[in-house]
N, C-alpha and C. Protein backbone atom coordinates (compact mmCIF):
# COMPACT_ATOMS: atom_id res chain seq x y z
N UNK A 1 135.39 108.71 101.63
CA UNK A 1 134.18 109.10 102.34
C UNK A 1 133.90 110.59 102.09
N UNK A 2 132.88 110.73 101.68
CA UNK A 2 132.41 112.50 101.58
C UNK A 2 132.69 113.21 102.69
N UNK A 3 132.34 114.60 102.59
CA UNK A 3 132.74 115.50 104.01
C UNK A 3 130.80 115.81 104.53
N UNK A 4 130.92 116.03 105.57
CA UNK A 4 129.64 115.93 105.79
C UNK A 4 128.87 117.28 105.44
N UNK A 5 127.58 117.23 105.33
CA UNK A 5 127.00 118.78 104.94
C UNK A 5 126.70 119.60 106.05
N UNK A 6 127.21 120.58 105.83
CA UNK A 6 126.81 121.88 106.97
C UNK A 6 125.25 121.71 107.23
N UNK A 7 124.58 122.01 108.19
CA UNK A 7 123.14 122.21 108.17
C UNK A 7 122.74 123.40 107.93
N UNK A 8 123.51 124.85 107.84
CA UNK A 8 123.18 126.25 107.67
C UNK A 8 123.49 126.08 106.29
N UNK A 9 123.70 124.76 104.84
CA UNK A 9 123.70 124.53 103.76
C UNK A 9 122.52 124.08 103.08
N UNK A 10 121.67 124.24 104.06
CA UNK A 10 120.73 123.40 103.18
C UNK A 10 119.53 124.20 103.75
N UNK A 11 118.63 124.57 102.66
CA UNK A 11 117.55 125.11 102.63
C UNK A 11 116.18 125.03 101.99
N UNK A 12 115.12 125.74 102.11
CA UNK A 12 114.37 125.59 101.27
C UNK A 12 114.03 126.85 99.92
N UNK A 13 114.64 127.69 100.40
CA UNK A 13 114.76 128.59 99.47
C UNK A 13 115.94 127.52 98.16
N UNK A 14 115.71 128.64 96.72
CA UNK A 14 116.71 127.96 95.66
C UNK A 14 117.65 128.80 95.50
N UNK A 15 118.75 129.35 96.80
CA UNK A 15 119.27 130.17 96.79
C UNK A 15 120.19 130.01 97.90
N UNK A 16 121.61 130.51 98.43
CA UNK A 16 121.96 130.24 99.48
C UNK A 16 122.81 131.76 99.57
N UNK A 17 122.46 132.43 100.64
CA UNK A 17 123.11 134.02 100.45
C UNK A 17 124.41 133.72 101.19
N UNK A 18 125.71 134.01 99.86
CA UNK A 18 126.61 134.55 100.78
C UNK A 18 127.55 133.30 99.71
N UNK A 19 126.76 133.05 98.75
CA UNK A 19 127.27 131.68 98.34
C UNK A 19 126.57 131.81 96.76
N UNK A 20 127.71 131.06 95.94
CA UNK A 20 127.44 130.62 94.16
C UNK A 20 127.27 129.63 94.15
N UNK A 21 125.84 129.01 93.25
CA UNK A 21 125.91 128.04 92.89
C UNK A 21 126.80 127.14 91.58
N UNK A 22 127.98 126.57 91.91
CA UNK A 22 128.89 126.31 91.11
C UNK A 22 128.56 124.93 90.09
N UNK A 23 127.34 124.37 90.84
CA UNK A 23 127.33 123.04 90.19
C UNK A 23 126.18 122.18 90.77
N UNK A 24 125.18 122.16 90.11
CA UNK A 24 124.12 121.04 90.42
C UNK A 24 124.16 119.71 90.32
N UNK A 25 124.10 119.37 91.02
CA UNK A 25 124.66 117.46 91.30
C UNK A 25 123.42 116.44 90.92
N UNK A 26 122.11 116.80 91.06
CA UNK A 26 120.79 116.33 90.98
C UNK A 26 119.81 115.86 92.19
N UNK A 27 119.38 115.41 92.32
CA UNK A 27 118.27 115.32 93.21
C UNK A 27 118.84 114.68 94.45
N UNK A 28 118.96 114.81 95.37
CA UNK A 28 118.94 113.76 96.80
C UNK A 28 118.04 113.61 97.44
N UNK A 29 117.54 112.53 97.82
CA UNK A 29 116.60 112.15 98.56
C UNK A 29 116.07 111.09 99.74
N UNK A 30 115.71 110.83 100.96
CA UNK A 30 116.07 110.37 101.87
C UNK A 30 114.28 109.69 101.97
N UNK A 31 114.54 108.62 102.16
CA UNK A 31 112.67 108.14 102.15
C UNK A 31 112.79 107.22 103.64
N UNK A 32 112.03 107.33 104.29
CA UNK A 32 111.76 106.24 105.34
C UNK A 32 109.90 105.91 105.56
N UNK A 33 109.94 104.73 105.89
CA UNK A 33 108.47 104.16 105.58
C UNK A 33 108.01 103.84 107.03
N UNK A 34 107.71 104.23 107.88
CA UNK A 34 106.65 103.94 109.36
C UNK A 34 106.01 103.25 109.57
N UNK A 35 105.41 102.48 110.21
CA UNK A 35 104.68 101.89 110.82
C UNK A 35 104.20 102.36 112.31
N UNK A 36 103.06 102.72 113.15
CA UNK A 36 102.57 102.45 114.27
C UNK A 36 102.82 101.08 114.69
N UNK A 37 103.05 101.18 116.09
CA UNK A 37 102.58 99.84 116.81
C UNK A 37 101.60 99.89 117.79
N UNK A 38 101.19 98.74 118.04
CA UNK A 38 100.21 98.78 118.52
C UNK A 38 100.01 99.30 119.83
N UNK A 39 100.88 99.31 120.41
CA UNK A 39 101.30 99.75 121.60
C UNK A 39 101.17 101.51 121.92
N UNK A 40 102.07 101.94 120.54
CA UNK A 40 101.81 103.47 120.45
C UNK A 40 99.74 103.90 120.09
N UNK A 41 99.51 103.04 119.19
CA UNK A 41 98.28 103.08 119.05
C UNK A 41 97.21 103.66 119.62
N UNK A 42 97.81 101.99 120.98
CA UNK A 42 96.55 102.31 122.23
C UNK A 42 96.62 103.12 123.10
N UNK A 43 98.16 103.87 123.20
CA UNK A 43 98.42 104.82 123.68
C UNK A 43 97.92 106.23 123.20
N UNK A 44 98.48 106.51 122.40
CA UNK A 44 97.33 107.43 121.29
C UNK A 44 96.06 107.41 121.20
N UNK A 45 95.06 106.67 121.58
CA UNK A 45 94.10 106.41 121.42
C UNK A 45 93.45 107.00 122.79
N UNK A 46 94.25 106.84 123.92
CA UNK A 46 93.85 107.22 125.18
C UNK A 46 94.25 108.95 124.92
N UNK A 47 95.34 109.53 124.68
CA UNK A 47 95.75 110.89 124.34
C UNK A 47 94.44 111.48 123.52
N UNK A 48 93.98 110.83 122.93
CA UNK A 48 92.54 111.20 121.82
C UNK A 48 91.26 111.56 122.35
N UNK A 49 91.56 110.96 123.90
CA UNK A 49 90.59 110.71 124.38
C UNK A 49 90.17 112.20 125.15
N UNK A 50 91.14 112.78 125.46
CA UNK A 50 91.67 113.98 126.47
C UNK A 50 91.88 115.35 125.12
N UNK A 51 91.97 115.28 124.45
CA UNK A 51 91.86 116.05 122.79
C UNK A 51 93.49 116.52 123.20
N UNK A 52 93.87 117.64 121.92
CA UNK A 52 94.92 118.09 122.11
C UNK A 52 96.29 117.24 121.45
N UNK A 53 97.36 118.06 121.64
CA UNK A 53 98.48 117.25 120.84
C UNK A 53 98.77 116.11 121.23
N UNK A 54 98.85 114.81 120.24
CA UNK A 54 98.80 113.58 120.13
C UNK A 54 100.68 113.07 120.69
N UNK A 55 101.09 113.67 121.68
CA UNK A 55 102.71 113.24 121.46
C UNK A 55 103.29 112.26 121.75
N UNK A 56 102.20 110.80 121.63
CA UNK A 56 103.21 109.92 120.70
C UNK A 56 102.97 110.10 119.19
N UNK A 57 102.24 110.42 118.21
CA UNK A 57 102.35 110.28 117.14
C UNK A 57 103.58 111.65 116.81
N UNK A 58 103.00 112.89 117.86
CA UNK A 58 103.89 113.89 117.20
C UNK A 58 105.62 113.30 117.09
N UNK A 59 105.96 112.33 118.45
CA UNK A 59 107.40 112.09 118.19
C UNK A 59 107.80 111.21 117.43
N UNK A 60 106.87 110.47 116.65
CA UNK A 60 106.94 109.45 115.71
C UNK A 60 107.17 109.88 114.61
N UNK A 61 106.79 111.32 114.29
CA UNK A 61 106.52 112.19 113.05
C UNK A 61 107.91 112.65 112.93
N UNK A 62 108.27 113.19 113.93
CA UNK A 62 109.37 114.23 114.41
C UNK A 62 110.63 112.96 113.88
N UNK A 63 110.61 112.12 114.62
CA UNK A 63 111.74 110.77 114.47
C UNK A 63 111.73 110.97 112.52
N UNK A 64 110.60 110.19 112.11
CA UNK A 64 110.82 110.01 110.51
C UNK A 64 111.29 111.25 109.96
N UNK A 65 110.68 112.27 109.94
CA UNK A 65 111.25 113.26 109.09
C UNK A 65 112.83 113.68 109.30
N UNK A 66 113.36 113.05 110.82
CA UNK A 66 114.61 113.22 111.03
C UNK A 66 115.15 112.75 110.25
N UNK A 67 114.81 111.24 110.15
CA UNK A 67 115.57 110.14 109.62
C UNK A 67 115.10 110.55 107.80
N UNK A 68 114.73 111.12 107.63
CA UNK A 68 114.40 111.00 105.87
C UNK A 68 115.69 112.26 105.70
N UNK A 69 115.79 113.13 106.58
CA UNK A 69 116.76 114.29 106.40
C UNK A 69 117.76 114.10 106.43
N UNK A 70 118.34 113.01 107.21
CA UNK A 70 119.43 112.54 107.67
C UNK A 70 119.82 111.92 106.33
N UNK A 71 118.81 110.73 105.43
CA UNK A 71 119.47 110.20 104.61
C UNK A 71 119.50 111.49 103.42
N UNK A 72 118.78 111.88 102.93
CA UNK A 72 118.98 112.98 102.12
C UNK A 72 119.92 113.64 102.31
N UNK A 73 120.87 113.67 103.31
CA UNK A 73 122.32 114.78 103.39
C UNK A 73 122.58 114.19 103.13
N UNK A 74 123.06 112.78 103.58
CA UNK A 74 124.08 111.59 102.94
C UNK A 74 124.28 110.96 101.49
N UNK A 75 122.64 111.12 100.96
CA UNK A 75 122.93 110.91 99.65
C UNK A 75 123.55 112.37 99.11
N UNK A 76 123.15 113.49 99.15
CA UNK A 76 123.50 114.83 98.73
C UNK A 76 125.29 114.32 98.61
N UNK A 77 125.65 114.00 99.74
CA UNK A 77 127.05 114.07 100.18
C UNK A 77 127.93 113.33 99.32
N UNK A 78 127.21 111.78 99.31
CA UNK A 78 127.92 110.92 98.00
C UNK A 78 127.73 111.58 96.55
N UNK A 79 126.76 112.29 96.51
CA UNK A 79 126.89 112.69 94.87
C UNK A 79 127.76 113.76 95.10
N UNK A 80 128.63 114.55 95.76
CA UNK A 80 129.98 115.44 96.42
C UNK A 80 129.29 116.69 96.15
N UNK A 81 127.84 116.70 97.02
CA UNK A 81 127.73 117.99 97.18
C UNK A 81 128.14 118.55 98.79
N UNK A 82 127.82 119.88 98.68
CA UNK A 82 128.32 120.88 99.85
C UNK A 82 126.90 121.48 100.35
N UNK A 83 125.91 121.61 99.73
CA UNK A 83 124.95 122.26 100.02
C UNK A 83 123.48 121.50 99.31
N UNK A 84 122.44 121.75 99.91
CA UNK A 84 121.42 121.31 99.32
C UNK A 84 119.91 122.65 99.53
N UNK A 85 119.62 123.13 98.01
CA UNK A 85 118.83 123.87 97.83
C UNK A 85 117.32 123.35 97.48
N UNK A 86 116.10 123.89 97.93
CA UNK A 86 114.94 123.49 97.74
C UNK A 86 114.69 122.42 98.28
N UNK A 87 115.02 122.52 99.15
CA UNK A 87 114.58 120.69 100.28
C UNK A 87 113.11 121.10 100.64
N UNK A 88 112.60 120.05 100.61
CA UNK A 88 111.10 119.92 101.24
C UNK A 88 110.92 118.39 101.69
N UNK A 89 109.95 118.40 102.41
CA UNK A 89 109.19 116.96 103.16
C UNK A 89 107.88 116.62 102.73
N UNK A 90 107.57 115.34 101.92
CA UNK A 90 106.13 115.21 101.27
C UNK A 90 105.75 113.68 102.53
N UNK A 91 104.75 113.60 102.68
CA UNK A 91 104.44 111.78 103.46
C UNK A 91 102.72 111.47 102.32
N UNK A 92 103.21 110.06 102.46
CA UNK A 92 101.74 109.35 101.79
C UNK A 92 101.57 108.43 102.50
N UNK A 93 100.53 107.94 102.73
CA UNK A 93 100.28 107.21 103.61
C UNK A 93 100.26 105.53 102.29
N UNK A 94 100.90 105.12 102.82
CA UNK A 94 101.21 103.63 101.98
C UNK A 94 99.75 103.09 101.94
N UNK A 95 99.41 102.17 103.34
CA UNK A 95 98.27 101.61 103.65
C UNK A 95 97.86 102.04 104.90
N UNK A 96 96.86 101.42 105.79
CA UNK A 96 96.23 102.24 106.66
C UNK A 96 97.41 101.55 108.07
N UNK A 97 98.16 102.95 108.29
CA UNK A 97 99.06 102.74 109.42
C UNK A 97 100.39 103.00 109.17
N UNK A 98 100.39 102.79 107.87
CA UNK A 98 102.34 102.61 106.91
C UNK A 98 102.31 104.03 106.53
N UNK A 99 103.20 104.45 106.57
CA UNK A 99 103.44 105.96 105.98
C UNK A 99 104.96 106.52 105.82
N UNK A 100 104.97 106.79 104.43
CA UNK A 100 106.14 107.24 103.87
C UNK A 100 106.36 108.28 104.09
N UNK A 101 107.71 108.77 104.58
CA UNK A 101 107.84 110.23 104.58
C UNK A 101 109.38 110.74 103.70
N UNK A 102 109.37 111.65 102.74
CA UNK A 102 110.22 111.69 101.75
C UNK A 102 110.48 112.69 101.99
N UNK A 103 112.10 113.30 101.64
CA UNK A 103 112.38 114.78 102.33
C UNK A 103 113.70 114.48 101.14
N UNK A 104 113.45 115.60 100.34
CA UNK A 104 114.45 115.92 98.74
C UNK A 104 114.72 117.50 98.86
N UNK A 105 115.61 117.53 97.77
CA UNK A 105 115.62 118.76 97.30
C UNK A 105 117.55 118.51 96.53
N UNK A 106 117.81 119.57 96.22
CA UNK A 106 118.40 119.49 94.87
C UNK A 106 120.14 119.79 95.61
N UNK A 107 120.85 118.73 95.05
CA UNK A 107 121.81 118.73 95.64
C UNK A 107 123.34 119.63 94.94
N UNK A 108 123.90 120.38 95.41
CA UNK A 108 124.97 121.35 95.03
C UNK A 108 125.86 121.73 95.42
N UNK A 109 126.89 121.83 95.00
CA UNK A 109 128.32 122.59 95.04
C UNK A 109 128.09 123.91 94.87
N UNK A 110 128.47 124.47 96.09
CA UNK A 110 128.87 126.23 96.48
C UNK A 110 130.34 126.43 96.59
N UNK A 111 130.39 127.65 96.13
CA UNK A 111 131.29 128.32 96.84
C UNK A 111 131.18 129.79 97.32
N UNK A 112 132.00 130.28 98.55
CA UNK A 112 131.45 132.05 98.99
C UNK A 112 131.95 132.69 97.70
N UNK A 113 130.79 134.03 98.01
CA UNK A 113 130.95 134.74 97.33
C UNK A 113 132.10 135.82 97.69
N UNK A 114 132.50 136.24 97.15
CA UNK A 114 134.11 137.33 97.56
C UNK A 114 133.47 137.86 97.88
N UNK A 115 133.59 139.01 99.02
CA UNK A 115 133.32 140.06 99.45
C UNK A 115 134.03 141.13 98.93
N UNK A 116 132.86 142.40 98.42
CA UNK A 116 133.68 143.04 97.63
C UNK A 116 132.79 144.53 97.13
């Protein structure tokens, strides 16, 4: 089983201070696909009604991008990285309601830099 990834390892910069990049592993990436229900919908729909932040969709948003991050460390982890540089979050909307949300970035072996 891999060791798990630090979260102060992973960034969006292509750089990690304090740390060498010893070895690029390749891409990791974590995808999860959404759906609304109908339930959140009509709920949302009433929130729409009153303007302002939508928070059931916002925690629906918040949930996926968790879960796309979550798998993206884990794949990072099986390919035996330690760190993951240039992570970002893209979503497309599949069909009307379905929506993908993808969260990558480039998976790597660090080590500190000596102090010196």
């Amino acid at each position: 089983m891999s060791a798990p990834i630090d979260p102060q390892k992973v960034t969006i910069a292509f750089e990690l201070p304090g740390y060498r990049i010893e070895r690029s592993l390749g891409i990791a990436r974590g995808i999860v696909v959404r759906s609304r229900s109908i339930v959140g919908n009509i709920g949302a729909s009433f929130q729409t009604l009153f303007g302002g932040n939508i928070t059931l969709y916002t925690s629906l948003c918040e949930r996926a991008r968790a879960d796309a991050y979550e798998r993206m460390v884990a794949q990072a982890a099986q390919l035996g990285a330690n760190a993951i540089i240039g992570m970002r979050y893209d979503a497309t909307e599949v069909t009307a309601g379905v929506t993908e949300v993808l969260c990558y970035g480039t998976a790597v072996r660090v080590t500190p830099v000596a102090a010196g």
